[in-house]
PDB file of N, CA and C in Angstrom:
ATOM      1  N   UNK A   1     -75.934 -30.732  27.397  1.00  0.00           N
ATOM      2  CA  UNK A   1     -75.292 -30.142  28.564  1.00  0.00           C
ATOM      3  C   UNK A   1     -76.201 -30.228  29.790  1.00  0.00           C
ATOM      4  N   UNK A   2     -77.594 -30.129  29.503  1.00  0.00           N
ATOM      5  CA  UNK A   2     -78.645 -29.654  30.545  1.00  0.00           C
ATOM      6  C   UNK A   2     -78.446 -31.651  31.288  1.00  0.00           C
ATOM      7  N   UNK A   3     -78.160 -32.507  30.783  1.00  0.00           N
ATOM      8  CA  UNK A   3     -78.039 -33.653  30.813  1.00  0.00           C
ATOM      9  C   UNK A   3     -76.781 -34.560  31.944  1.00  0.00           C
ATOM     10  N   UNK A   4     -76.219 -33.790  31.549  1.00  0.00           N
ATOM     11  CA  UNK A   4     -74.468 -34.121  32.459  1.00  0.00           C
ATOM     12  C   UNK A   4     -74.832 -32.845  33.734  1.00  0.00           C
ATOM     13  N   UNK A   5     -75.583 -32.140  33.426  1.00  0.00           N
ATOM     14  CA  UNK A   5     -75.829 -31.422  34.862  1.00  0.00           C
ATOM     15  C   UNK A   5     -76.510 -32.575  36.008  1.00  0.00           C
ATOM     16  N   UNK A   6     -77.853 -32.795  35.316  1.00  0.00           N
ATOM     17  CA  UNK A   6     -78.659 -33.922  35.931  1.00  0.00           C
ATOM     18  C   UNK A   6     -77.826 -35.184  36.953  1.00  0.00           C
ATOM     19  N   UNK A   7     -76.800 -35.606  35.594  1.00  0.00           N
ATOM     20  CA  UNK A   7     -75.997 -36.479  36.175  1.00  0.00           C
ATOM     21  C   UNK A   7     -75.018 -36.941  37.024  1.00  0.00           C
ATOM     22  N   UNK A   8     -74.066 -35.315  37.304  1.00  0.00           N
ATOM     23  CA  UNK A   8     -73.304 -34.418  37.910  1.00  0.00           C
ATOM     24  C   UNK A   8     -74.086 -35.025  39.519  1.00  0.00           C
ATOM     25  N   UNK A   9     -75.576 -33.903  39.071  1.00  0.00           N
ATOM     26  CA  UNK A   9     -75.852 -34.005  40.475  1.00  0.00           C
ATOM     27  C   UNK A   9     -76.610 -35.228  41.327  1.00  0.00           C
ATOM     28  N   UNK A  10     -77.178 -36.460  40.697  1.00  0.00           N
ATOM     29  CA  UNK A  10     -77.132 -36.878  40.837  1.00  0.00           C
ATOM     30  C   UNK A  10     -76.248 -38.376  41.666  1.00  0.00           C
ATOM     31  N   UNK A  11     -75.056 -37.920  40.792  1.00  0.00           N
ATOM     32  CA  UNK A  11     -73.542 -39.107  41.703  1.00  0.00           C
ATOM     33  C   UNK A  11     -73.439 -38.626  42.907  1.00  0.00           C
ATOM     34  N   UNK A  12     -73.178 -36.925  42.742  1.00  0.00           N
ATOM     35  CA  UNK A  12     -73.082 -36.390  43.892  1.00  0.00           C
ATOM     36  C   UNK A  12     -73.991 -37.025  45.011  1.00  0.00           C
ATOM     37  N   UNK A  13     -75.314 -37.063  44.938  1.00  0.00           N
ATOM     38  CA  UNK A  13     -76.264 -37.553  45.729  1.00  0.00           C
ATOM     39  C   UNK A  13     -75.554 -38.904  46.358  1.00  0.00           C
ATOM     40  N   UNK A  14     -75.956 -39.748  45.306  1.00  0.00           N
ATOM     41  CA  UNK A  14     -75.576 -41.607  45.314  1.00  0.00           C
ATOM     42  C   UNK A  14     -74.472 -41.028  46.670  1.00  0.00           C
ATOM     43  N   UNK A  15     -73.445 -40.431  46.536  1.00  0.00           N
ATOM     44  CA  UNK A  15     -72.519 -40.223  47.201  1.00  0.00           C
ATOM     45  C   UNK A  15     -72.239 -40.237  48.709  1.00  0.00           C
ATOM     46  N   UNK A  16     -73.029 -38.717  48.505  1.00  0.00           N
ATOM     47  CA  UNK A  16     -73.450 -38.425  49.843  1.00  0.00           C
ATOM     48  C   UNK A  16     -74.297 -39.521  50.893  1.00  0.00           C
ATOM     49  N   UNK A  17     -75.300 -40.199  50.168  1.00  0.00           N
ATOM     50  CA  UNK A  17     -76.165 -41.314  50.732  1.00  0.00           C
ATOM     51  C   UNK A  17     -75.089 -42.369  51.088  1.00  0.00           C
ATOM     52  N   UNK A  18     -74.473 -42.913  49.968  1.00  0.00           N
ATOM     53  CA  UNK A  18     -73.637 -43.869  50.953  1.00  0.00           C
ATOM     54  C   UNK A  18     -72.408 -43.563  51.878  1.00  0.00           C
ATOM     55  N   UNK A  19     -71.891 -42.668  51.557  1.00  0.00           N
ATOM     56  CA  UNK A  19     -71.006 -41.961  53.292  1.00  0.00           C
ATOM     57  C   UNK A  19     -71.858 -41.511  53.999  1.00  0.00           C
ATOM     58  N   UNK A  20     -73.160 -41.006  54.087  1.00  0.00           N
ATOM     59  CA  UNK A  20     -74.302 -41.341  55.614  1.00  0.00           C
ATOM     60  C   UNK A  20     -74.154 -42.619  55.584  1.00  0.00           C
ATOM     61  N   UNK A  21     -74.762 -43.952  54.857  1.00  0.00           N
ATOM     62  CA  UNK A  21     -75.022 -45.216  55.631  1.00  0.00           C
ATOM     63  C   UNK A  21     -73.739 -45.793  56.220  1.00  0.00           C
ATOM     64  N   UNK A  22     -72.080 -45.147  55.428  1.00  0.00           N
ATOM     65  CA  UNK A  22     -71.040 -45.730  56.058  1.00  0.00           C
ATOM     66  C   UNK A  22     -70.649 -45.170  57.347  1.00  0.00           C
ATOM     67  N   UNK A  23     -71.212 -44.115  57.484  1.00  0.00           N
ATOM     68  CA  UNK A  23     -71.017 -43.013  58.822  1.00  0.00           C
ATOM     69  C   UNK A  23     -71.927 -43.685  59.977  1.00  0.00           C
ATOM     70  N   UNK A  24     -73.208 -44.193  59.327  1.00  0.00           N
ATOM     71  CA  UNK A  24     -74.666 -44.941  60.240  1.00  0.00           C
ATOM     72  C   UNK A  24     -73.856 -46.278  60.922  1.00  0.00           C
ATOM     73  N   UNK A  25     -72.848 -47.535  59.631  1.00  0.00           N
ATOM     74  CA  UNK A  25     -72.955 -48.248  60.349  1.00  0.00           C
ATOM     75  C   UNK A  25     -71.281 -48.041  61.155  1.00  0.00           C
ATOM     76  N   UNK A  26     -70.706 -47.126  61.098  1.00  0.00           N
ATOM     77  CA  UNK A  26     -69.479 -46.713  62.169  1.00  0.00           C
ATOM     78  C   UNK A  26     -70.022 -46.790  63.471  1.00  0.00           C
ATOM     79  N   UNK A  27     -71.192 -45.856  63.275  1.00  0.00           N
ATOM     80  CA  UNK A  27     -71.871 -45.332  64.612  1.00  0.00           C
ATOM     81  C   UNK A  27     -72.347 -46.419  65.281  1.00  0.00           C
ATOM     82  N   UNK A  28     -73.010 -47.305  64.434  1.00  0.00           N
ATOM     83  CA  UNK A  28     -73.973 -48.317  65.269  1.00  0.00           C
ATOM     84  C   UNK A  28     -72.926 -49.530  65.936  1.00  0.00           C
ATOM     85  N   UNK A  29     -71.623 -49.948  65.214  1.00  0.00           N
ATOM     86  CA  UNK A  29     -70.882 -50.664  65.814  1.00  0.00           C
ATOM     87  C   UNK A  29     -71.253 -51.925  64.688  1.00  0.00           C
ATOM     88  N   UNK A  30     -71.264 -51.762  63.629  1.00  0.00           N
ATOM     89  CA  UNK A  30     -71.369 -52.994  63.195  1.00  0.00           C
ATOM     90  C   UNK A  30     -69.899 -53.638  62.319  1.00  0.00           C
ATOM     91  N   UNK A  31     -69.185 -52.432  62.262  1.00  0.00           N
ATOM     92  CA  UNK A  31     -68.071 -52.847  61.889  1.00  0.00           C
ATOM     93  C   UNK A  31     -66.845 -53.428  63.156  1.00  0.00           C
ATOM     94  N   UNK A  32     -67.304 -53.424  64.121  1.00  0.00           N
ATOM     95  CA  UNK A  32     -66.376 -53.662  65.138  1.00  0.00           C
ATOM     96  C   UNK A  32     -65.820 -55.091  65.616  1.00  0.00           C
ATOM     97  N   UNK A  33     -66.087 -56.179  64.971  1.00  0.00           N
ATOM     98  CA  UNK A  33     -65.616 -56.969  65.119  1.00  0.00           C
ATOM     99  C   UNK A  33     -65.562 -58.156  64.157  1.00  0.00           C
ATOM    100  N   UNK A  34     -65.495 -57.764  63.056  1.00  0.00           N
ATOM    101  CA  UNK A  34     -65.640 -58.901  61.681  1.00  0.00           C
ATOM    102  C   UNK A  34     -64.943 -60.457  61.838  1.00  0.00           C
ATOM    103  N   UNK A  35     -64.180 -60.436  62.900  1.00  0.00           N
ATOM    104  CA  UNK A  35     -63.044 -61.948  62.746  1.00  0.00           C
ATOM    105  C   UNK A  35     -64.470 -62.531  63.549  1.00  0.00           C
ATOM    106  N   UNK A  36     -65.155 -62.250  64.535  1.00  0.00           N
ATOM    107  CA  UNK A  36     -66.285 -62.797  65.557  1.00  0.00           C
ATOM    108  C   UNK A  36     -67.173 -63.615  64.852  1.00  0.00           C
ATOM    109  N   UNK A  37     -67.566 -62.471  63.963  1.00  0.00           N
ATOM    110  CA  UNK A  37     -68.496 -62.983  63.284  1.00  0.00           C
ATOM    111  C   UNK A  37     -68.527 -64.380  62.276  1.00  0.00           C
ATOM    112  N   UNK A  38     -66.885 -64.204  61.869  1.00  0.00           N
ATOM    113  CA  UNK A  38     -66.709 -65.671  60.790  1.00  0.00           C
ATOM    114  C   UNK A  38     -66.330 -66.854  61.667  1.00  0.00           C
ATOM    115  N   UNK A  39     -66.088 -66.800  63.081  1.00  0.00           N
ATOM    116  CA  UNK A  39     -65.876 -67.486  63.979  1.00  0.00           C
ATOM    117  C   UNK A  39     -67.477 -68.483  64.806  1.00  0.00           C
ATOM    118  N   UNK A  40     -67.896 -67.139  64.329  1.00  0.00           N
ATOM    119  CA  UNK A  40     -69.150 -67.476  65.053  1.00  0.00           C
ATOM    120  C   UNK A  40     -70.287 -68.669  64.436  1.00  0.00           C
ATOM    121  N   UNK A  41     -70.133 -68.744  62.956  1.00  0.00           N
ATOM    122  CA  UNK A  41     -70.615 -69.636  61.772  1.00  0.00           C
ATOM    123  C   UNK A  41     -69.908 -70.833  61.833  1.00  0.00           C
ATOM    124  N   UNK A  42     -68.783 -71.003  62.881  1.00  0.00           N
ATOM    125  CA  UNK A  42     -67.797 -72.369  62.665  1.00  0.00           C
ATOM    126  C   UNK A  42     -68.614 -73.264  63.705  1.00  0.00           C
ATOM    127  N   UNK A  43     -69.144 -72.400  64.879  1.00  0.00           N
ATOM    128  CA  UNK A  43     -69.428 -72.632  65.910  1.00  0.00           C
ATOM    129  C   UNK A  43     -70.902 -73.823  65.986  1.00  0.00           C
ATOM    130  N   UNK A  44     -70.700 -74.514  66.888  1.00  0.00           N
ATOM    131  CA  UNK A  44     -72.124 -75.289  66.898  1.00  0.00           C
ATOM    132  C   UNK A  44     -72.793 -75.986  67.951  1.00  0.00           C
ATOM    133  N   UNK A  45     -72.706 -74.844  68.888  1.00  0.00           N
ATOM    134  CA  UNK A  45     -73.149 -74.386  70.337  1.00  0.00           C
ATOM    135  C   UNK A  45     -74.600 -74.784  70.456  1.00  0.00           C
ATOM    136  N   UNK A  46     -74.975 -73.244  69.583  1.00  0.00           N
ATOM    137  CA  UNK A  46     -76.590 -72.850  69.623  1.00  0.00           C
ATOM    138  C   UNK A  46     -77.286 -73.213  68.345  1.00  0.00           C
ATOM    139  N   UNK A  47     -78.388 -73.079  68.690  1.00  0.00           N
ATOM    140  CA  UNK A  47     -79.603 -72.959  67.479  1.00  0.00           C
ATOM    141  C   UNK A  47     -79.632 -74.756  66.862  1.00  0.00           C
ATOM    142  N   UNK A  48     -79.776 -75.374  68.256  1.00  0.00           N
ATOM    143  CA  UNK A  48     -80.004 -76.939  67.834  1.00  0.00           C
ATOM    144  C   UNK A  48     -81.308 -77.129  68.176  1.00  0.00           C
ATOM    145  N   UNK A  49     -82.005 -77.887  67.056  1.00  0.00           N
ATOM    146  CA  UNK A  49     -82.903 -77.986  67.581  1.00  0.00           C
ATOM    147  C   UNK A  49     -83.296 -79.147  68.223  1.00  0.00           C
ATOM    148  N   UNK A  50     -84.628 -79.126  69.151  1.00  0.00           N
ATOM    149  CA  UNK A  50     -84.950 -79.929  70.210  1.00  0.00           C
ATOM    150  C   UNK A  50     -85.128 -81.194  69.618  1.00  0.00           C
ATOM    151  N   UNK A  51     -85.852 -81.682  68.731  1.00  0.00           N
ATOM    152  CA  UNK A  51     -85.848 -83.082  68.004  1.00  0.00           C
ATOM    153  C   UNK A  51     -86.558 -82.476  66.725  1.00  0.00           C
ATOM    154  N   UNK A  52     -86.487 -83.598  65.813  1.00  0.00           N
ATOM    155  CA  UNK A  52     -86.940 -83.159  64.637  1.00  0.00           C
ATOM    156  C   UNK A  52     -88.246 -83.060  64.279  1.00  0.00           C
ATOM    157  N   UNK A  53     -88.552 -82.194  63.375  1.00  0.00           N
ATOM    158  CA  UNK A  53     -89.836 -82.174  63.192  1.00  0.00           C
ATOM    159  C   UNK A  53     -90.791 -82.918  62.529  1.00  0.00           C
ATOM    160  N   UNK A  54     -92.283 -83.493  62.651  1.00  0.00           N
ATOM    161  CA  UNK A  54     -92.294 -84.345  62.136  1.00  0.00           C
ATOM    162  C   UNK A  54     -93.815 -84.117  61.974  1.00  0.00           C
ATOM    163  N   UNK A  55     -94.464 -84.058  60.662  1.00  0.00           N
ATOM    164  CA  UNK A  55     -95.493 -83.676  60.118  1.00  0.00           C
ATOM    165  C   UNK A  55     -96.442 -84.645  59.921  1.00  0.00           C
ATOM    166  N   UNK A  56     -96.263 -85.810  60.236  1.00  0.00           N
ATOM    167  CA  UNK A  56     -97.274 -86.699  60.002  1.00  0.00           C
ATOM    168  C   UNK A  56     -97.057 -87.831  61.675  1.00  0.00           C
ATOM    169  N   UNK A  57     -98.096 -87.650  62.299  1.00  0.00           N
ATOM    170  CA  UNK A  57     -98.420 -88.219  63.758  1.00  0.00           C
ATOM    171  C   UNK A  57     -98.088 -89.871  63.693  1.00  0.00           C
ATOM    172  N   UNK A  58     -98.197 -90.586  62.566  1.00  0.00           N
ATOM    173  CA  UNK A  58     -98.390 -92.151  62.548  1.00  0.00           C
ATOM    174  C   UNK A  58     -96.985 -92.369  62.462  1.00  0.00           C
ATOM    175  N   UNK A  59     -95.659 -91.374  61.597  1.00  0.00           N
ATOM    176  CA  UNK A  59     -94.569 -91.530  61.238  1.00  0.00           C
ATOM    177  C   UNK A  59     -94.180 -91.277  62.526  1.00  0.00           C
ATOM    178  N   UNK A  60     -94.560 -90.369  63.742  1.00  0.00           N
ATOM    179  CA  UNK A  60     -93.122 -90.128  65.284  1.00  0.00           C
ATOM    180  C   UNK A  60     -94.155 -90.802  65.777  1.00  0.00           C
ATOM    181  N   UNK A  61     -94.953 -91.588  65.522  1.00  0.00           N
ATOM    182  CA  UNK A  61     -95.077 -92.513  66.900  1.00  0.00           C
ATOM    183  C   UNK A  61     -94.124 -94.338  66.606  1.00  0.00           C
ATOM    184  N   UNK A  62     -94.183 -94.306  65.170  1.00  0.00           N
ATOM    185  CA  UNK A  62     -93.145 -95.055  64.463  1.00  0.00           C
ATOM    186  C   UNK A  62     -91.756 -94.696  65.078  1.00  0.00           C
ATOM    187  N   UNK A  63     -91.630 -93.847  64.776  1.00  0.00           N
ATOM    188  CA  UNK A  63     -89.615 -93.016  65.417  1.00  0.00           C
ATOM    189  C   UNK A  63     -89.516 -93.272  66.757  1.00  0.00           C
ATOM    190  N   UNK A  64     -90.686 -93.319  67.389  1.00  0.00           N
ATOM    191  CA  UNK A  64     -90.470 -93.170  68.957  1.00  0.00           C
ATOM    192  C   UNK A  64     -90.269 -94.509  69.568  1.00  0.00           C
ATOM    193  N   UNK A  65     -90.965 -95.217  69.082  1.00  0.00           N
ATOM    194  CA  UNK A  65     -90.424 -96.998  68.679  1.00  0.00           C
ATOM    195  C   UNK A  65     -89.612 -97.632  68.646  1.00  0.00           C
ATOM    196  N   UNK A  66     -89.265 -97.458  67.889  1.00  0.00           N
ATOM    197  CA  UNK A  66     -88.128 -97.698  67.331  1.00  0.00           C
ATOM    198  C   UNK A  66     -87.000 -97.341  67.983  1.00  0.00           C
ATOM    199  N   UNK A  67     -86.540 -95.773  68.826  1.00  0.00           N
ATOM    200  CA  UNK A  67     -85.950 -95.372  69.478  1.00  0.00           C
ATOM    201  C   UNK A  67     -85.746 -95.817  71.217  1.00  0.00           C
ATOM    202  N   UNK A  68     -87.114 -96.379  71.400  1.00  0.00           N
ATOM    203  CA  UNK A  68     -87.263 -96.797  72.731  1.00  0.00           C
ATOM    204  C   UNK A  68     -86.997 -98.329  72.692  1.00  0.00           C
ATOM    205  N   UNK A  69     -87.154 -99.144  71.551  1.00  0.00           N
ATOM    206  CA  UNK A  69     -86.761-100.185  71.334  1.00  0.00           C
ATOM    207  C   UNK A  69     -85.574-100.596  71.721  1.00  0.00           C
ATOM    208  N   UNK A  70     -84.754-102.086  72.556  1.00  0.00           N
ATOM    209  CA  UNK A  70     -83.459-102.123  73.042  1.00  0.00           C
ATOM    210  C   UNK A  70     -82.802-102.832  71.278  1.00  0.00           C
ATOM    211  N   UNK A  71     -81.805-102.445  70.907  1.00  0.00           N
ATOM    212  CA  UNK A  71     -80.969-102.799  69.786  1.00  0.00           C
ATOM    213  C   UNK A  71     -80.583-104.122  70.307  1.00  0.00           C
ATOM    214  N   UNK A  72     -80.487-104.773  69.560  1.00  0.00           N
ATOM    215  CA  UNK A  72     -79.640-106.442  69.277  1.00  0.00           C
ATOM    216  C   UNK A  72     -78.268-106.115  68.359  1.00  0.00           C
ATOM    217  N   UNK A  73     -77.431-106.651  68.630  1.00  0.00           N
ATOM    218  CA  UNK A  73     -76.079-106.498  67.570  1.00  0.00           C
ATOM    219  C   UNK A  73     -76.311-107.829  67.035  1.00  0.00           C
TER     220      UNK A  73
END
């Protein structure tokens, strides 16, 4: 019995903690616009990067070559 008390009060807890964090993120606004957000992952605006990266100096002076080079068909 002393056991299912423990446990009792325990859920109760779990409980209470997650209706604060669901109350936290009401407050903060993070539920306010969910369609944005899956819209926003389609998108391919931002976060390009400037050229690629390239870890070995002998290989982008090779790329750069090559790139500045005029093509023949």
């Amino acid at each position: 019995m002393n056991a299912l008390v423990w446990l009792v009060v325990i859920a109760l807890g779990m409980g209470v903690i997650g209706l604060l964090a669901f109350l936290w993120t009401m407050r903060s606004g993070q539920l306010e616009d969910l369609d944005g957000a899956a819209v926003r992952v389609l998108l391919d605006d931002e976060d390009r990067p400037l050229k690629e990266p390239s870890f070995d100096q002998d290989d982008s002076a090779t790329t750069e070559r090559e790139h500045d080079a005029p093509r023949s068909s």
